[in-house]
N, C-alpha and C. Protein backbone atom coordinates (compact mmCIF):
# COMPACT_ATOMS: atom_id res chain seq x y z
N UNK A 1 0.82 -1.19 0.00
CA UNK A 1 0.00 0.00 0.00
C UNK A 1 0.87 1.25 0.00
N UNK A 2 2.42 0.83 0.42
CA UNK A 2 2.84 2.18 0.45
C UNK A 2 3.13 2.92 -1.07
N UNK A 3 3.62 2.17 -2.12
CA UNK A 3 3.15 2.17 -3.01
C UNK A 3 1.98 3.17 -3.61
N UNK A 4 1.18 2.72 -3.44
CA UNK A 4 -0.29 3.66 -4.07
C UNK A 4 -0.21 4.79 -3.01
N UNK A 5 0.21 4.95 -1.58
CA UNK A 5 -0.21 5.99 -0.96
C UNK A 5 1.28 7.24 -1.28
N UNK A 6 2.77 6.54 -1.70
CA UNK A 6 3.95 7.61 -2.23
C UNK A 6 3.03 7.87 -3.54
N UNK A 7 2.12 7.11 -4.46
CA UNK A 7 1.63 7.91 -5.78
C UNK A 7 0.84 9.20 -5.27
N UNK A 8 -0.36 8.62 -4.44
CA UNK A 8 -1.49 9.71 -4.28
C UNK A 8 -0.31 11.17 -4.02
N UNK A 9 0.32 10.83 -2.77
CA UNK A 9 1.16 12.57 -2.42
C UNK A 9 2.12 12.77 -3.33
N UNK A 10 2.37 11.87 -4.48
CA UNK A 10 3.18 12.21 -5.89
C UNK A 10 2.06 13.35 -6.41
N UNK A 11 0.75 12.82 -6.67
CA UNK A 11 -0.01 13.71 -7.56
C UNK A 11 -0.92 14.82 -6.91
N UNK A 12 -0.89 14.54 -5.34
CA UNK A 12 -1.02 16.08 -4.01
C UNK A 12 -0.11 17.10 -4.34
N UNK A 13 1.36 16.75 -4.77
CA UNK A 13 2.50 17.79 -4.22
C UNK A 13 2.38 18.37 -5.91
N UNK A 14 2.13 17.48 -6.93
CA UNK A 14 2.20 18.26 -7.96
C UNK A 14 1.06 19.40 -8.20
N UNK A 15 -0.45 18.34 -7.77
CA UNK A 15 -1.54 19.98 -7.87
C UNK A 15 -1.10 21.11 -6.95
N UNK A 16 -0.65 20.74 -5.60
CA UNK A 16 -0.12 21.93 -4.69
C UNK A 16 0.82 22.70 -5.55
N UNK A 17 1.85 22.37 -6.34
CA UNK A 17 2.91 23.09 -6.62
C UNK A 17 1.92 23.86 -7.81
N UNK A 18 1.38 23.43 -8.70
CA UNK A 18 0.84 24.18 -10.37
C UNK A 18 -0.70 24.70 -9.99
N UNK A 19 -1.08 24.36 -8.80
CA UNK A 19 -2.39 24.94 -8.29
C UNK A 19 -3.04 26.01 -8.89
N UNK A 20 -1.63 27.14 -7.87
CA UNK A 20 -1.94 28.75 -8.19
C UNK A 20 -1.84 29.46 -9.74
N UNK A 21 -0.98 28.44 -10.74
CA UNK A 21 -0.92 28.93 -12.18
C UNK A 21 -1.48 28.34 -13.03
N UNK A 22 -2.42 27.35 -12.90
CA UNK A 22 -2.74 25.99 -14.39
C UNK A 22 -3.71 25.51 -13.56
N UNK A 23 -3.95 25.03 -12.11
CA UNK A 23 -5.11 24.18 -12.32
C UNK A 23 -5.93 24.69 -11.11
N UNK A 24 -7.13 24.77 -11.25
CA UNK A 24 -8.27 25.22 -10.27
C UNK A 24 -8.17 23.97 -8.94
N UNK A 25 -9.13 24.75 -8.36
CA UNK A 25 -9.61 23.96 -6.88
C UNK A 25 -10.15 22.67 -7.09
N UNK A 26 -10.89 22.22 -8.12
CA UNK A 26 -11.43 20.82 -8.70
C UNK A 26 -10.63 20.05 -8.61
N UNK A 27 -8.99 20.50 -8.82
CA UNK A 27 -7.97 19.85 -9.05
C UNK A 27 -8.68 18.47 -7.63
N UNK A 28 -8.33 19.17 -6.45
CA UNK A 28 -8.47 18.26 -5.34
C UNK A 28 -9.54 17.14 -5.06
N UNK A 29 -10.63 17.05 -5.80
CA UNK A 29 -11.36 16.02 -6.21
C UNK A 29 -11.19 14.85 -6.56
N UNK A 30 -9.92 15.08 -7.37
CA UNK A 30 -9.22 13.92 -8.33
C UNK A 30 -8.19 12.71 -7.38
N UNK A 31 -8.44 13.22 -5.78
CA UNK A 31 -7.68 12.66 -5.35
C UNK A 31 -8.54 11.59 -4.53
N UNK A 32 -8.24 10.38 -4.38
CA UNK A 32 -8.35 9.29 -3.89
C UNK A 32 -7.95 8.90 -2.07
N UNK A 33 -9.17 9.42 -1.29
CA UNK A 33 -8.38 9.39 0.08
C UNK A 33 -7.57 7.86 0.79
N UNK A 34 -8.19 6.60 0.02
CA UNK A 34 -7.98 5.45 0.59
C UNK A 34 -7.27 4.40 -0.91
N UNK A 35 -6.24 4.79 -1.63
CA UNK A 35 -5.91 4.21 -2.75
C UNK A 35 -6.14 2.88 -2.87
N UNK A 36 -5.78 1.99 -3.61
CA UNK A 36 -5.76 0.66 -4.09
C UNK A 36 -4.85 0.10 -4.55
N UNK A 37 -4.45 -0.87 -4.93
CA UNK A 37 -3.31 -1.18 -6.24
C UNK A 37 -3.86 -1.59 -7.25
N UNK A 38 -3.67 -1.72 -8.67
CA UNK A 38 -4.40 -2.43 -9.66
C UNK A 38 -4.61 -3.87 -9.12
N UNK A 39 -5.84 -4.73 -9.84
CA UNK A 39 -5.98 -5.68 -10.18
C UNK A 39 -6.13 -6.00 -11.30
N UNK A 40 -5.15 -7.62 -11.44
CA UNK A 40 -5.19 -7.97 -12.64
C UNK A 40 -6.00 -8.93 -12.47
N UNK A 41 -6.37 -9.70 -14.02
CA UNK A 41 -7.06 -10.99 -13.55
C UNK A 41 -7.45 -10.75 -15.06
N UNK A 42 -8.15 -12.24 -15.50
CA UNK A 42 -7.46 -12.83 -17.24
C UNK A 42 -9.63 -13.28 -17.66
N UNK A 43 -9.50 -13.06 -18.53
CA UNK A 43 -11.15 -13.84 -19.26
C UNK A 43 -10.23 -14.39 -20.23
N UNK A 44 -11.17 -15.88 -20.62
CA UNK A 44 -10.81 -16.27 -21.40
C UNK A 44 -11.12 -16.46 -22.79
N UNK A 45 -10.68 -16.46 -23.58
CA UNK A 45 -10.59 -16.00 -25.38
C UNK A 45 -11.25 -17.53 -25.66
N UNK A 46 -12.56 -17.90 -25.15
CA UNK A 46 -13.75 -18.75 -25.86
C UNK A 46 -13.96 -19.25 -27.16
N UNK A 47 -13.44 -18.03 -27.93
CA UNK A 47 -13.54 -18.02 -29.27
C UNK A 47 -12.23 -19.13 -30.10
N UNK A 48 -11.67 -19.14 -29.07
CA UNK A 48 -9.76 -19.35 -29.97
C UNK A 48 -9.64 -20.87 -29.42
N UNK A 49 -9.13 -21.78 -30.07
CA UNK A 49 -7.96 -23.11 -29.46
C UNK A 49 -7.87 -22.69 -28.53
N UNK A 50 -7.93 -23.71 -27.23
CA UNK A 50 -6.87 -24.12 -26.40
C UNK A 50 -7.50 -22.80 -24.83
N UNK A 51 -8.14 -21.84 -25.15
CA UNK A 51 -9.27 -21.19 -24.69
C UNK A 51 -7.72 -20.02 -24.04
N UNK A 52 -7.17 -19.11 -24.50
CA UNK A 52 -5.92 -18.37 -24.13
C UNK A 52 -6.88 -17.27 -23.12
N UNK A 53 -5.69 -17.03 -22.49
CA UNK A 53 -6.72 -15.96 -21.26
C UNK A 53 -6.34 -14.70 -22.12
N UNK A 54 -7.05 -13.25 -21.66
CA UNK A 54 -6.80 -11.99 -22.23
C UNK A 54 -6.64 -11.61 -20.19
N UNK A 55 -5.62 -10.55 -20.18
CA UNK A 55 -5.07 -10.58 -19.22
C UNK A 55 -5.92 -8.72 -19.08
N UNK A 56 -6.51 -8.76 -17.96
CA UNK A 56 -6.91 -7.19 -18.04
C UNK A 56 -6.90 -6.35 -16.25
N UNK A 57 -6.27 -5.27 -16.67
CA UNK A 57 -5.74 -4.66 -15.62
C UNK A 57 -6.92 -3.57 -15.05
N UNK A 58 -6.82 -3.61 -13.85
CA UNK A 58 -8.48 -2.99 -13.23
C UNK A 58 -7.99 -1.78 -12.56
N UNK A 59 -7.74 -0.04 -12.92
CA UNK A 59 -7.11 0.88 -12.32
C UNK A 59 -8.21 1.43 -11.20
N UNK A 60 -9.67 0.31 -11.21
CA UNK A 60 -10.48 1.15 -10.18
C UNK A 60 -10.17 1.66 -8.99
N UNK A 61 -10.34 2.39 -8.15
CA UNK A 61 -9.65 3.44 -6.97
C UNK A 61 -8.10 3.39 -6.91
N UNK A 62 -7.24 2.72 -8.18
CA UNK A 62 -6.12 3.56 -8.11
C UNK A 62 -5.75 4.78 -7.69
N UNK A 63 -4.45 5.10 -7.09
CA UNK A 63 -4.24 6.50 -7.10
C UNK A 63 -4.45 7.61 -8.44
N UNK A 64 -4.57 7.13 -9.52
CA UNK A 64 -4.88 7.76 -10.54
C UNK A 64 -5.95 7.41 -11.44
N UNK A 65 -6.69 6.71 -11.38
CA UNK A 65 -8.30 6.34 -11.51
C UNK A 65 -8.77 7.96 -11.80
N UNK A 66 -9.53 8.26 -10.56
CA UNK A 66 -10.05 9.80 -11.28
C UNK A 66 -9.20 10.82 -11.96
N UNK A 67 -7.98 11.01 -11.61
CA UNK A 67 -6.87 11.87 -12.78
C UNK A 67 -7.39 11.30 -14.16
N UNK A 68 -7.47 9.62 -14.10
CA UNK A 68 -7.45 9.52 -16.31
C UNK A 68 -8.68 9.57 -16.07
N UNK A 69 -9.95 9.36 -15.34
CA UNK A 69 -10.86 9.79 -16.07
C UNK A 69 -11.01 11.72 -16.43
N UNK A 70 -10.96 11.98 -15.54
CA UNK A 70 -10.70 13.53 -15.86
C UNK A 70 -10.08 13.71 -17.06
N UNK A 71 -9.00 13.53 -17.36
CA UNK A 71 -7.76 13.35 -18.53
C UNK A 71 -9.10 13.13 -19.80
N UNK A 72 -9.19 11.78 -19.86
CA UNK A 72 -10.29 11.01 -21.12
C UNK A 72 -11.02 12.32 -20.90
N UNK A 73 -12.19 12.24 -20.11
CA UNK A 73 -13.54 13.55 -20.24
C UNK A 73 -12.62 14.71 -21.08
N UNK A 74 -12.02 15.27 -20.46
CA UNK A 74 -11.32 16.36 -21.01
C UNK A 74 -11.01 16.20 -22.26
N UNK A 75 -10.36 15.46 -22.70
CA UNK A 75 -9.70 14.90 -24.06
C UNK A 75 -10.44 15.14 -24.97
N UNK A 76 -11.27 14.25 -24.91
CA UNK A 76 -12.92 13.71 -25.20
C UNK A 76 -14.15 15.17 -25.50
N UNK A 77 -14.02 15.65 -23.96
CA UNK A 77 -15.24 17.09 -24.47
C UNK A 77 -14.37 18.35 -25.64
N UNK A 78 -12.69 18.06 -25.44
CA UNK A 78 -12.64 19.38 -26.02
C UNK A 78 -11.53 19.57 -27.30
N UNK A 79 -11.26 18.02 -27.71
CA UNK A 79 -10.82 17.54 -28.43
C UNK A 79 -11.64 16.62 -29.77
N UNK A 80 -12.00 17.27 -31.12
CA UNK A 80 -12.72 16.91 -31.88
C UNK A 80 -11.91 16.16 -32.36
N UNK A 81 -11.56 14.34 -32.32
CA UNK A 81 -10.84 13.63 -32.98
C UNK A 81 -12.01 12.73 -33.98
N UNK A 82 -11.67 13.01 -35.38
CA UNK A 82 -12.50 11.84 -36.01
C UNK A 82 -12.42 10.68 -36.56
N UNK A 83 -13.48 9.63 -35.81
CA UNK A 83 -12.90 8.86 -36.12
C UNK A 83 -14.00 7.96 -37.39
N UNK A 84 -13.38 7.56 -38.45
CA UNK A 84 -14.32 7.50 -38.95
C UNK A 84 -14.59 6.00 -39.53
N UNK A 85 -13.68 5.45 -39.21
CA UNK A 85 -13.91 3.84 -39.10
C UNK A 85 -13.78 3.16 -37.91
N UNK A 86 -14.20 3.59 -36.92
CA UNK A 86 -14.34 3.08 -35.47
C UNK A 86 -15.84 2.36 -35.46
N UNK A 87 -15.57 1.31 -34.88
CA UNK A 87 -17.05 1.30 -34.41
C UNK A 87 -16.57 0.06 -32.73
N UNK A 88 -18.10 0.77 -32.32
CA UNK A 88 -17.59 1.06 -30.76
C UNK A 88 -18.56 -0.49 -30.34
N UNK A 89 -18.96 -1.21 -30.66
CA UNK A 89 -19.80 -2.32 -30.13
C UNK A 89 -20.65 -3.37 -31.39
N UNK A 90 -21.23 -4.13 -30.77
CA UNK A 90 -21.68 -4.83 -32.26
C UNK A 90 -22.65 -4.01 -32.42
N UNK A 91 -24.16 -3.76 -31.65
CA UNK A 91 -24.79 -2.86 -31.80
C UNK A 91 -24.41 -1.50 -33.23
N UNK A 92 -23.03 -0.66 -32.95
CA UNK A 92 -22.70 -0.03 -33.82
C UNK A 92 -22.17 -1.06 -35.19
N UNK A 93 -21.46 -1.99 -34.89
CA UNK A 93 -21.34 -2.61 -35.80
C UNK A 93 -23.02 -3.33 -37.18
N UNK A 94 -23.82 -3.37 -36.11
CA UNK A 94 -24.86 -3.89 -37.00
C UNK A 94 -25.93 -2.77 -37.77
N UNK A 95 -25.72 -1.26 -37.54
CA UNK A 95 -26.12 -0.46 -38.01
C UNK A 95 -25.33 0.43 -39.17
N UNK A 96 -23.53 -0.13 -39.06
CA UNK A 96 -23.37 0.17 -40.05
C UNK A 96 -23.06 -0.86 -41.10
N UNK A 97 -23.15 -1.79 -40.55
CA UNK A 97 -23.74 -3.01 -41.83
C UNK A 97 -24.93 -3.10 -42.78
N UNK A 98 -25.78 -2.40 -42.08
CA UNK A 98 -26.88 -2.38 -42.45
C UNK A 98 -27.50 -1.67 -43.63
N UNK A 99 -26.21 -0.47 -43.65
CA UNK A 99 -26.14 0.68 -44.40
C UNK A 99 -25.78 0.36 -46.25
N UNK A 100 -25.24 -1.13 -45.88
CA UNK A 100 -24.66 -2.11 -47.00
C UNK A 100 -25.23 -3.08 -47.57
N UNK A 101 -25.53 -2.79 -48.82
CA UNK A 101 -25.87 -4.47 -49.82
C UNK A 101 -24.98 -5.34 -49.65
N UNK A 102 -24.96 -6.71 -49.23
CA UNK A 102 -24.13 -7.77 -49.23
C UNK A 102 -24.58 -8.51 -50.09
N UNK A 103 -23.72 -8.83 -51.21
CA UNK A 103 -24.04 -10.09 -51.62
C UNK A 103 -24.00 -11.13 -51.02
N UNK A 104 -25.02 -12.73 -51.40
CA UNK A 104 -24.34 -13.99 -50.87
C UNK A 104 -22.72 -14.90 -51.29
N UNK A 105 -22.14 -13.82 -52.52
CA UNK A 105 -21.03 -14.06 -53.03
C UNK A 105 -19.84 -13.47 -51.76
N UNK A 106 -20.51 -12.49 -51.65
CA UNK A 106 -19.17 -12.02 -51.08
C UNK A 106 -18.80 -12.34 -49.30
N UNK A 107 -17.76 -12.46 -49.14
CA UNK A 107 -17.55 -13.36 -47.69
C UNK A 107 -17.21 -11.64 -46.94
N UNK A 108 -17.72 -12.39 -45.65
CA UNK A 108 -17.41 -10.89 -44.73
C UNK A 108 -16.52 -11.54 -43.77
N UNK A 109 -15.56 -10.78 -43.46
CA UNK A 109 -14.13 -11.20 -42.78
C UNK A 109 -13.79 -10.06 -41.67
N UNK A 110 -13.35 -10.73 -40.75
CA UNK A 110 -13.07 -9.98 -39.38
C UNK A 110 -11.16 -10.65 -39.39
N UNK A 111 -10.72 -9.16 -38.41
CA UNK A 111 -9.26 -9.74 -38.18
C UNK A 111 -9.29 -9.57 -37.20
N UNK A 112 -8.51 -10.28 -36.48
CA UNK A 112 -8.03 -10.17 -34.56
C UNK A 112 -6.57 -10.22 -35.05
N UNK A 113 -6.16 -9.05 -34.27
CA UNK A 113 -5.16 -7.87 -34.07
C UNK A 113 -4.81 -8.26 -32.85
N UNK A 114 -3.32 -9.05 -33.13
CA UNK A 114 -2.36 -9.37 -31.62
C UNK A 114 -1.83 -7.95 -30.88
N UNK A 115 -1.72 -7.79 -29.82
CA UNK A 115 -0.90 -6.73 -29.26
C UNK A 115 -0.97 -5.26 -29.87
N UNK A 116 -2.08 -4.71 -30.56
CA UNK A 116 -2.76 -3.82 -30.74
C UNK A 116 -2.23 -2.55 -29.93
N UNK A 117 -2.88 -2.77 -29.18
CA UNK A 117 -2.23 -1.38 -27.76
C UNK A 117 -0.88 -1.54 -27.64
N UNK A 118 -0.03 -2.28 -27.55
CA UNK A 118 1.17 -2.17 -26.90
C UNK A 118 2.56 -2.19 -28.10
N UNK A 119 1.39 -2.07 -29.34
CA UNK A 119 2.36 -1.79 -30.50
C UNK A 119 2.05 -0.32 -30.78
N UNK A 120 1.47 0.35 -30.41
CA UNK A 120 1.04 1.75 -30.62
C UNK A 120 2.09 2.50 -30.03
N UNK A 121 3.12 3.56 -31.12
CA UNK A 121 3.81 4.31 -30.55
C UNK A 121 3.65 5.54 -28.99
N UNK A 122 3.87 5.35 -28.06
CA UNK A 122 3.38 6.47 -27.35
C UNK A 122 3.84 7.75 -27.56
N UNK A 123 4.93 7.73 -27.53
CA UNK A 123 5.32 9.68 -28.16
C UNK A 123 4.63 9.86 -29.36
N UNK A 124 4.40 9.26 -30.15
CA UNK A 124 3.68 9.68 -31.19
C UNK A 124 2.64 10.11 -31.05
N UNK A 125 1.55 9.54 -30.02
CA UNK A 125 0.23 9.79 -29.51
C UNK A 125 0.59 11.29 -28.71
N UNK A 126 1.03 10.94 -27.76
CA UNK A 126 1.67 12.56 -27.17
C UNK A 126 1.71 13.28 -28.03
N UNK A 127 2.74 13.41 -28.95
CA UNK A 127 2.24 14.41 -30.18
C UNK A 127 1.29 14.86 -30.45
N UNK A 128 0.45 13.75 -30.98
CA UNK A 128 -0.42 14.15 -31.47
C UNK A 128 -1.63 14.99 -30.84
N UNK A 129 -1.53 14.26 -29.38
CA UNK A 129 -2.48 14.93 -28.33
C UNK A 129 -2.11 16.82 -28.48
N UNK A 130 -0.72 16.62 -28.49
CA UNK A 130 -0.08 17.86 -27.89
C UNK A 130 -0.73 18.62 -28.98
N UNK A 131 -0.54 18.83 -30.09
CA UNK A 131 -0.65 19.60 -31.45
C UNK A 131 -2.49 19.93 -30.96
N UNK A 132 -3.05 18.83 -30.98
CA UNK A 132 -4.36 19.29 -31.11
C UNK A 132 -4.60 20.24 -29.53
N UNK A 133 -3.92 19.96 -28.87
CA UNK A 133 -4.47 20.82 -27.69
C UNK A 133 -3.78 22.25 -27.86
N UNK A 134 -3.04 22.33 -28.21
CA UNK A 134 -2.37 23.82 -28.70
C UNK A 134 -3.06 24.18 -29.78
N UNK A 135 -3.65 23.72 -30.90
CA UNK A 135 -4.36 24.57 -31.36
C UNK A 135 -5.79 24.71 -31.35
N UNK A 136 -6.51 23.76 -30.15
CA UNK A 136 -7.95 24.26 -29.29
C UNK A 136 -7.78 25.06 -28.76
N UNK A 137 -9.32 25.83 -28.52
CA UNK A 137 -8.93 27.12 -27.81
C UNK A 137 -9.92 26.32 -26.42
N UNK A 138 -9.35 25.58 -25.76
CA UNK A 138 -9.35 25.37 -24.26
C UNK A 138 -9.14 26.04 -23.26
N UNK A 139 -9.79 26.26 -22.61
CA UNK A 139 -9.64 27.04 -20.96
C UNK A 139 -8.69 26.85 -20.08
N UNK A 140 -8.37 27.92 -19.61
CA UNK A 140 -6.99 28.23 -19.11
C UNK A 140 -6.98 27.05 -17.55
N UNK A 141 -8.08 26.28 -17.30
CA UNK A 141 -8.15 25.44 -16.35
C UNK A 141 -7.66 23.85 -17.07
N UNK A 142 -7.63 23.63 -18.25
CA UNK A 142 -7.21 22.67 -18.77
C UNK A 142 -6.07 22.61 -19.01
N UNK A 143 -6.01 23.78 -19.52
CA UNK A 143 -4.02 23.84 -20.20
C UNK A 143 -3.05 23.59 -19.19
């Protein structure tokens, strides 16, 4: 636990220090009085041979749990990213199928994408975050 409780006064001493120039009083919300550590723990891939687990990490009452959600919301309300071949559930998936003539000729094909996330450059994403937030005109409580 000491762990999660050196994070929480990692991310106390930083709102204390940038408080008075960059971030409002809300800041202190974001903080977690009784932290956690992640949990991991695996579902298994039903679909595949041999039944492989998918391994998934649980940041609930982490010391930084409400920081990324704040982070995402923020991102999210004031950041117009488009995406335009996303689709977010089957639900979305079956409405934009729907939008489509299928022939019975033609085969419809799905890919499963190994290591997806953890092949994704991160400075690159930083970048990219960065560029778009410098040229939103965001509130001086975000920046």
């Amino acid at each position: 636990m000491e762990s999660a409780n050196a994070t929480k006064r990692g991310i106390y001493n930083i709102g204390r220090k940038f408080l008075k120039t960059h971030i409002n009083h809300n800041f202190y919300k974001l903080i977690l009085m009784n932290p956690a550590f992640p949990r991991v723990y695996a579902l298994p891939k039903i679909h595949k041979n041999n039944n492989p687990m998918r391994p998934i990490v649980s940041f609930t009452n982490t010391p930084v749990f409400k920081l990324s959600e704040w982070l995402n919301d923020t991102l999210r309300n004031h950041l117009k990213f488009n995406f335009p071949y996303s689709i977010r559930n089957s639900l979305d998936l079956s409405l934009e199928l729907s939008k489509f003539v299928v022939n019975k000729d033609h085969p419809l094909l799905s890919f499963d994408i190994v290591n997806l996330f953890p092949s994704v450059p991160f400075t690159k994403c930083l970048d990219i975050v960065t560029i778009h937030l410098y040229s939103s005109n965001l509130p001086d409580s975000v920046c």
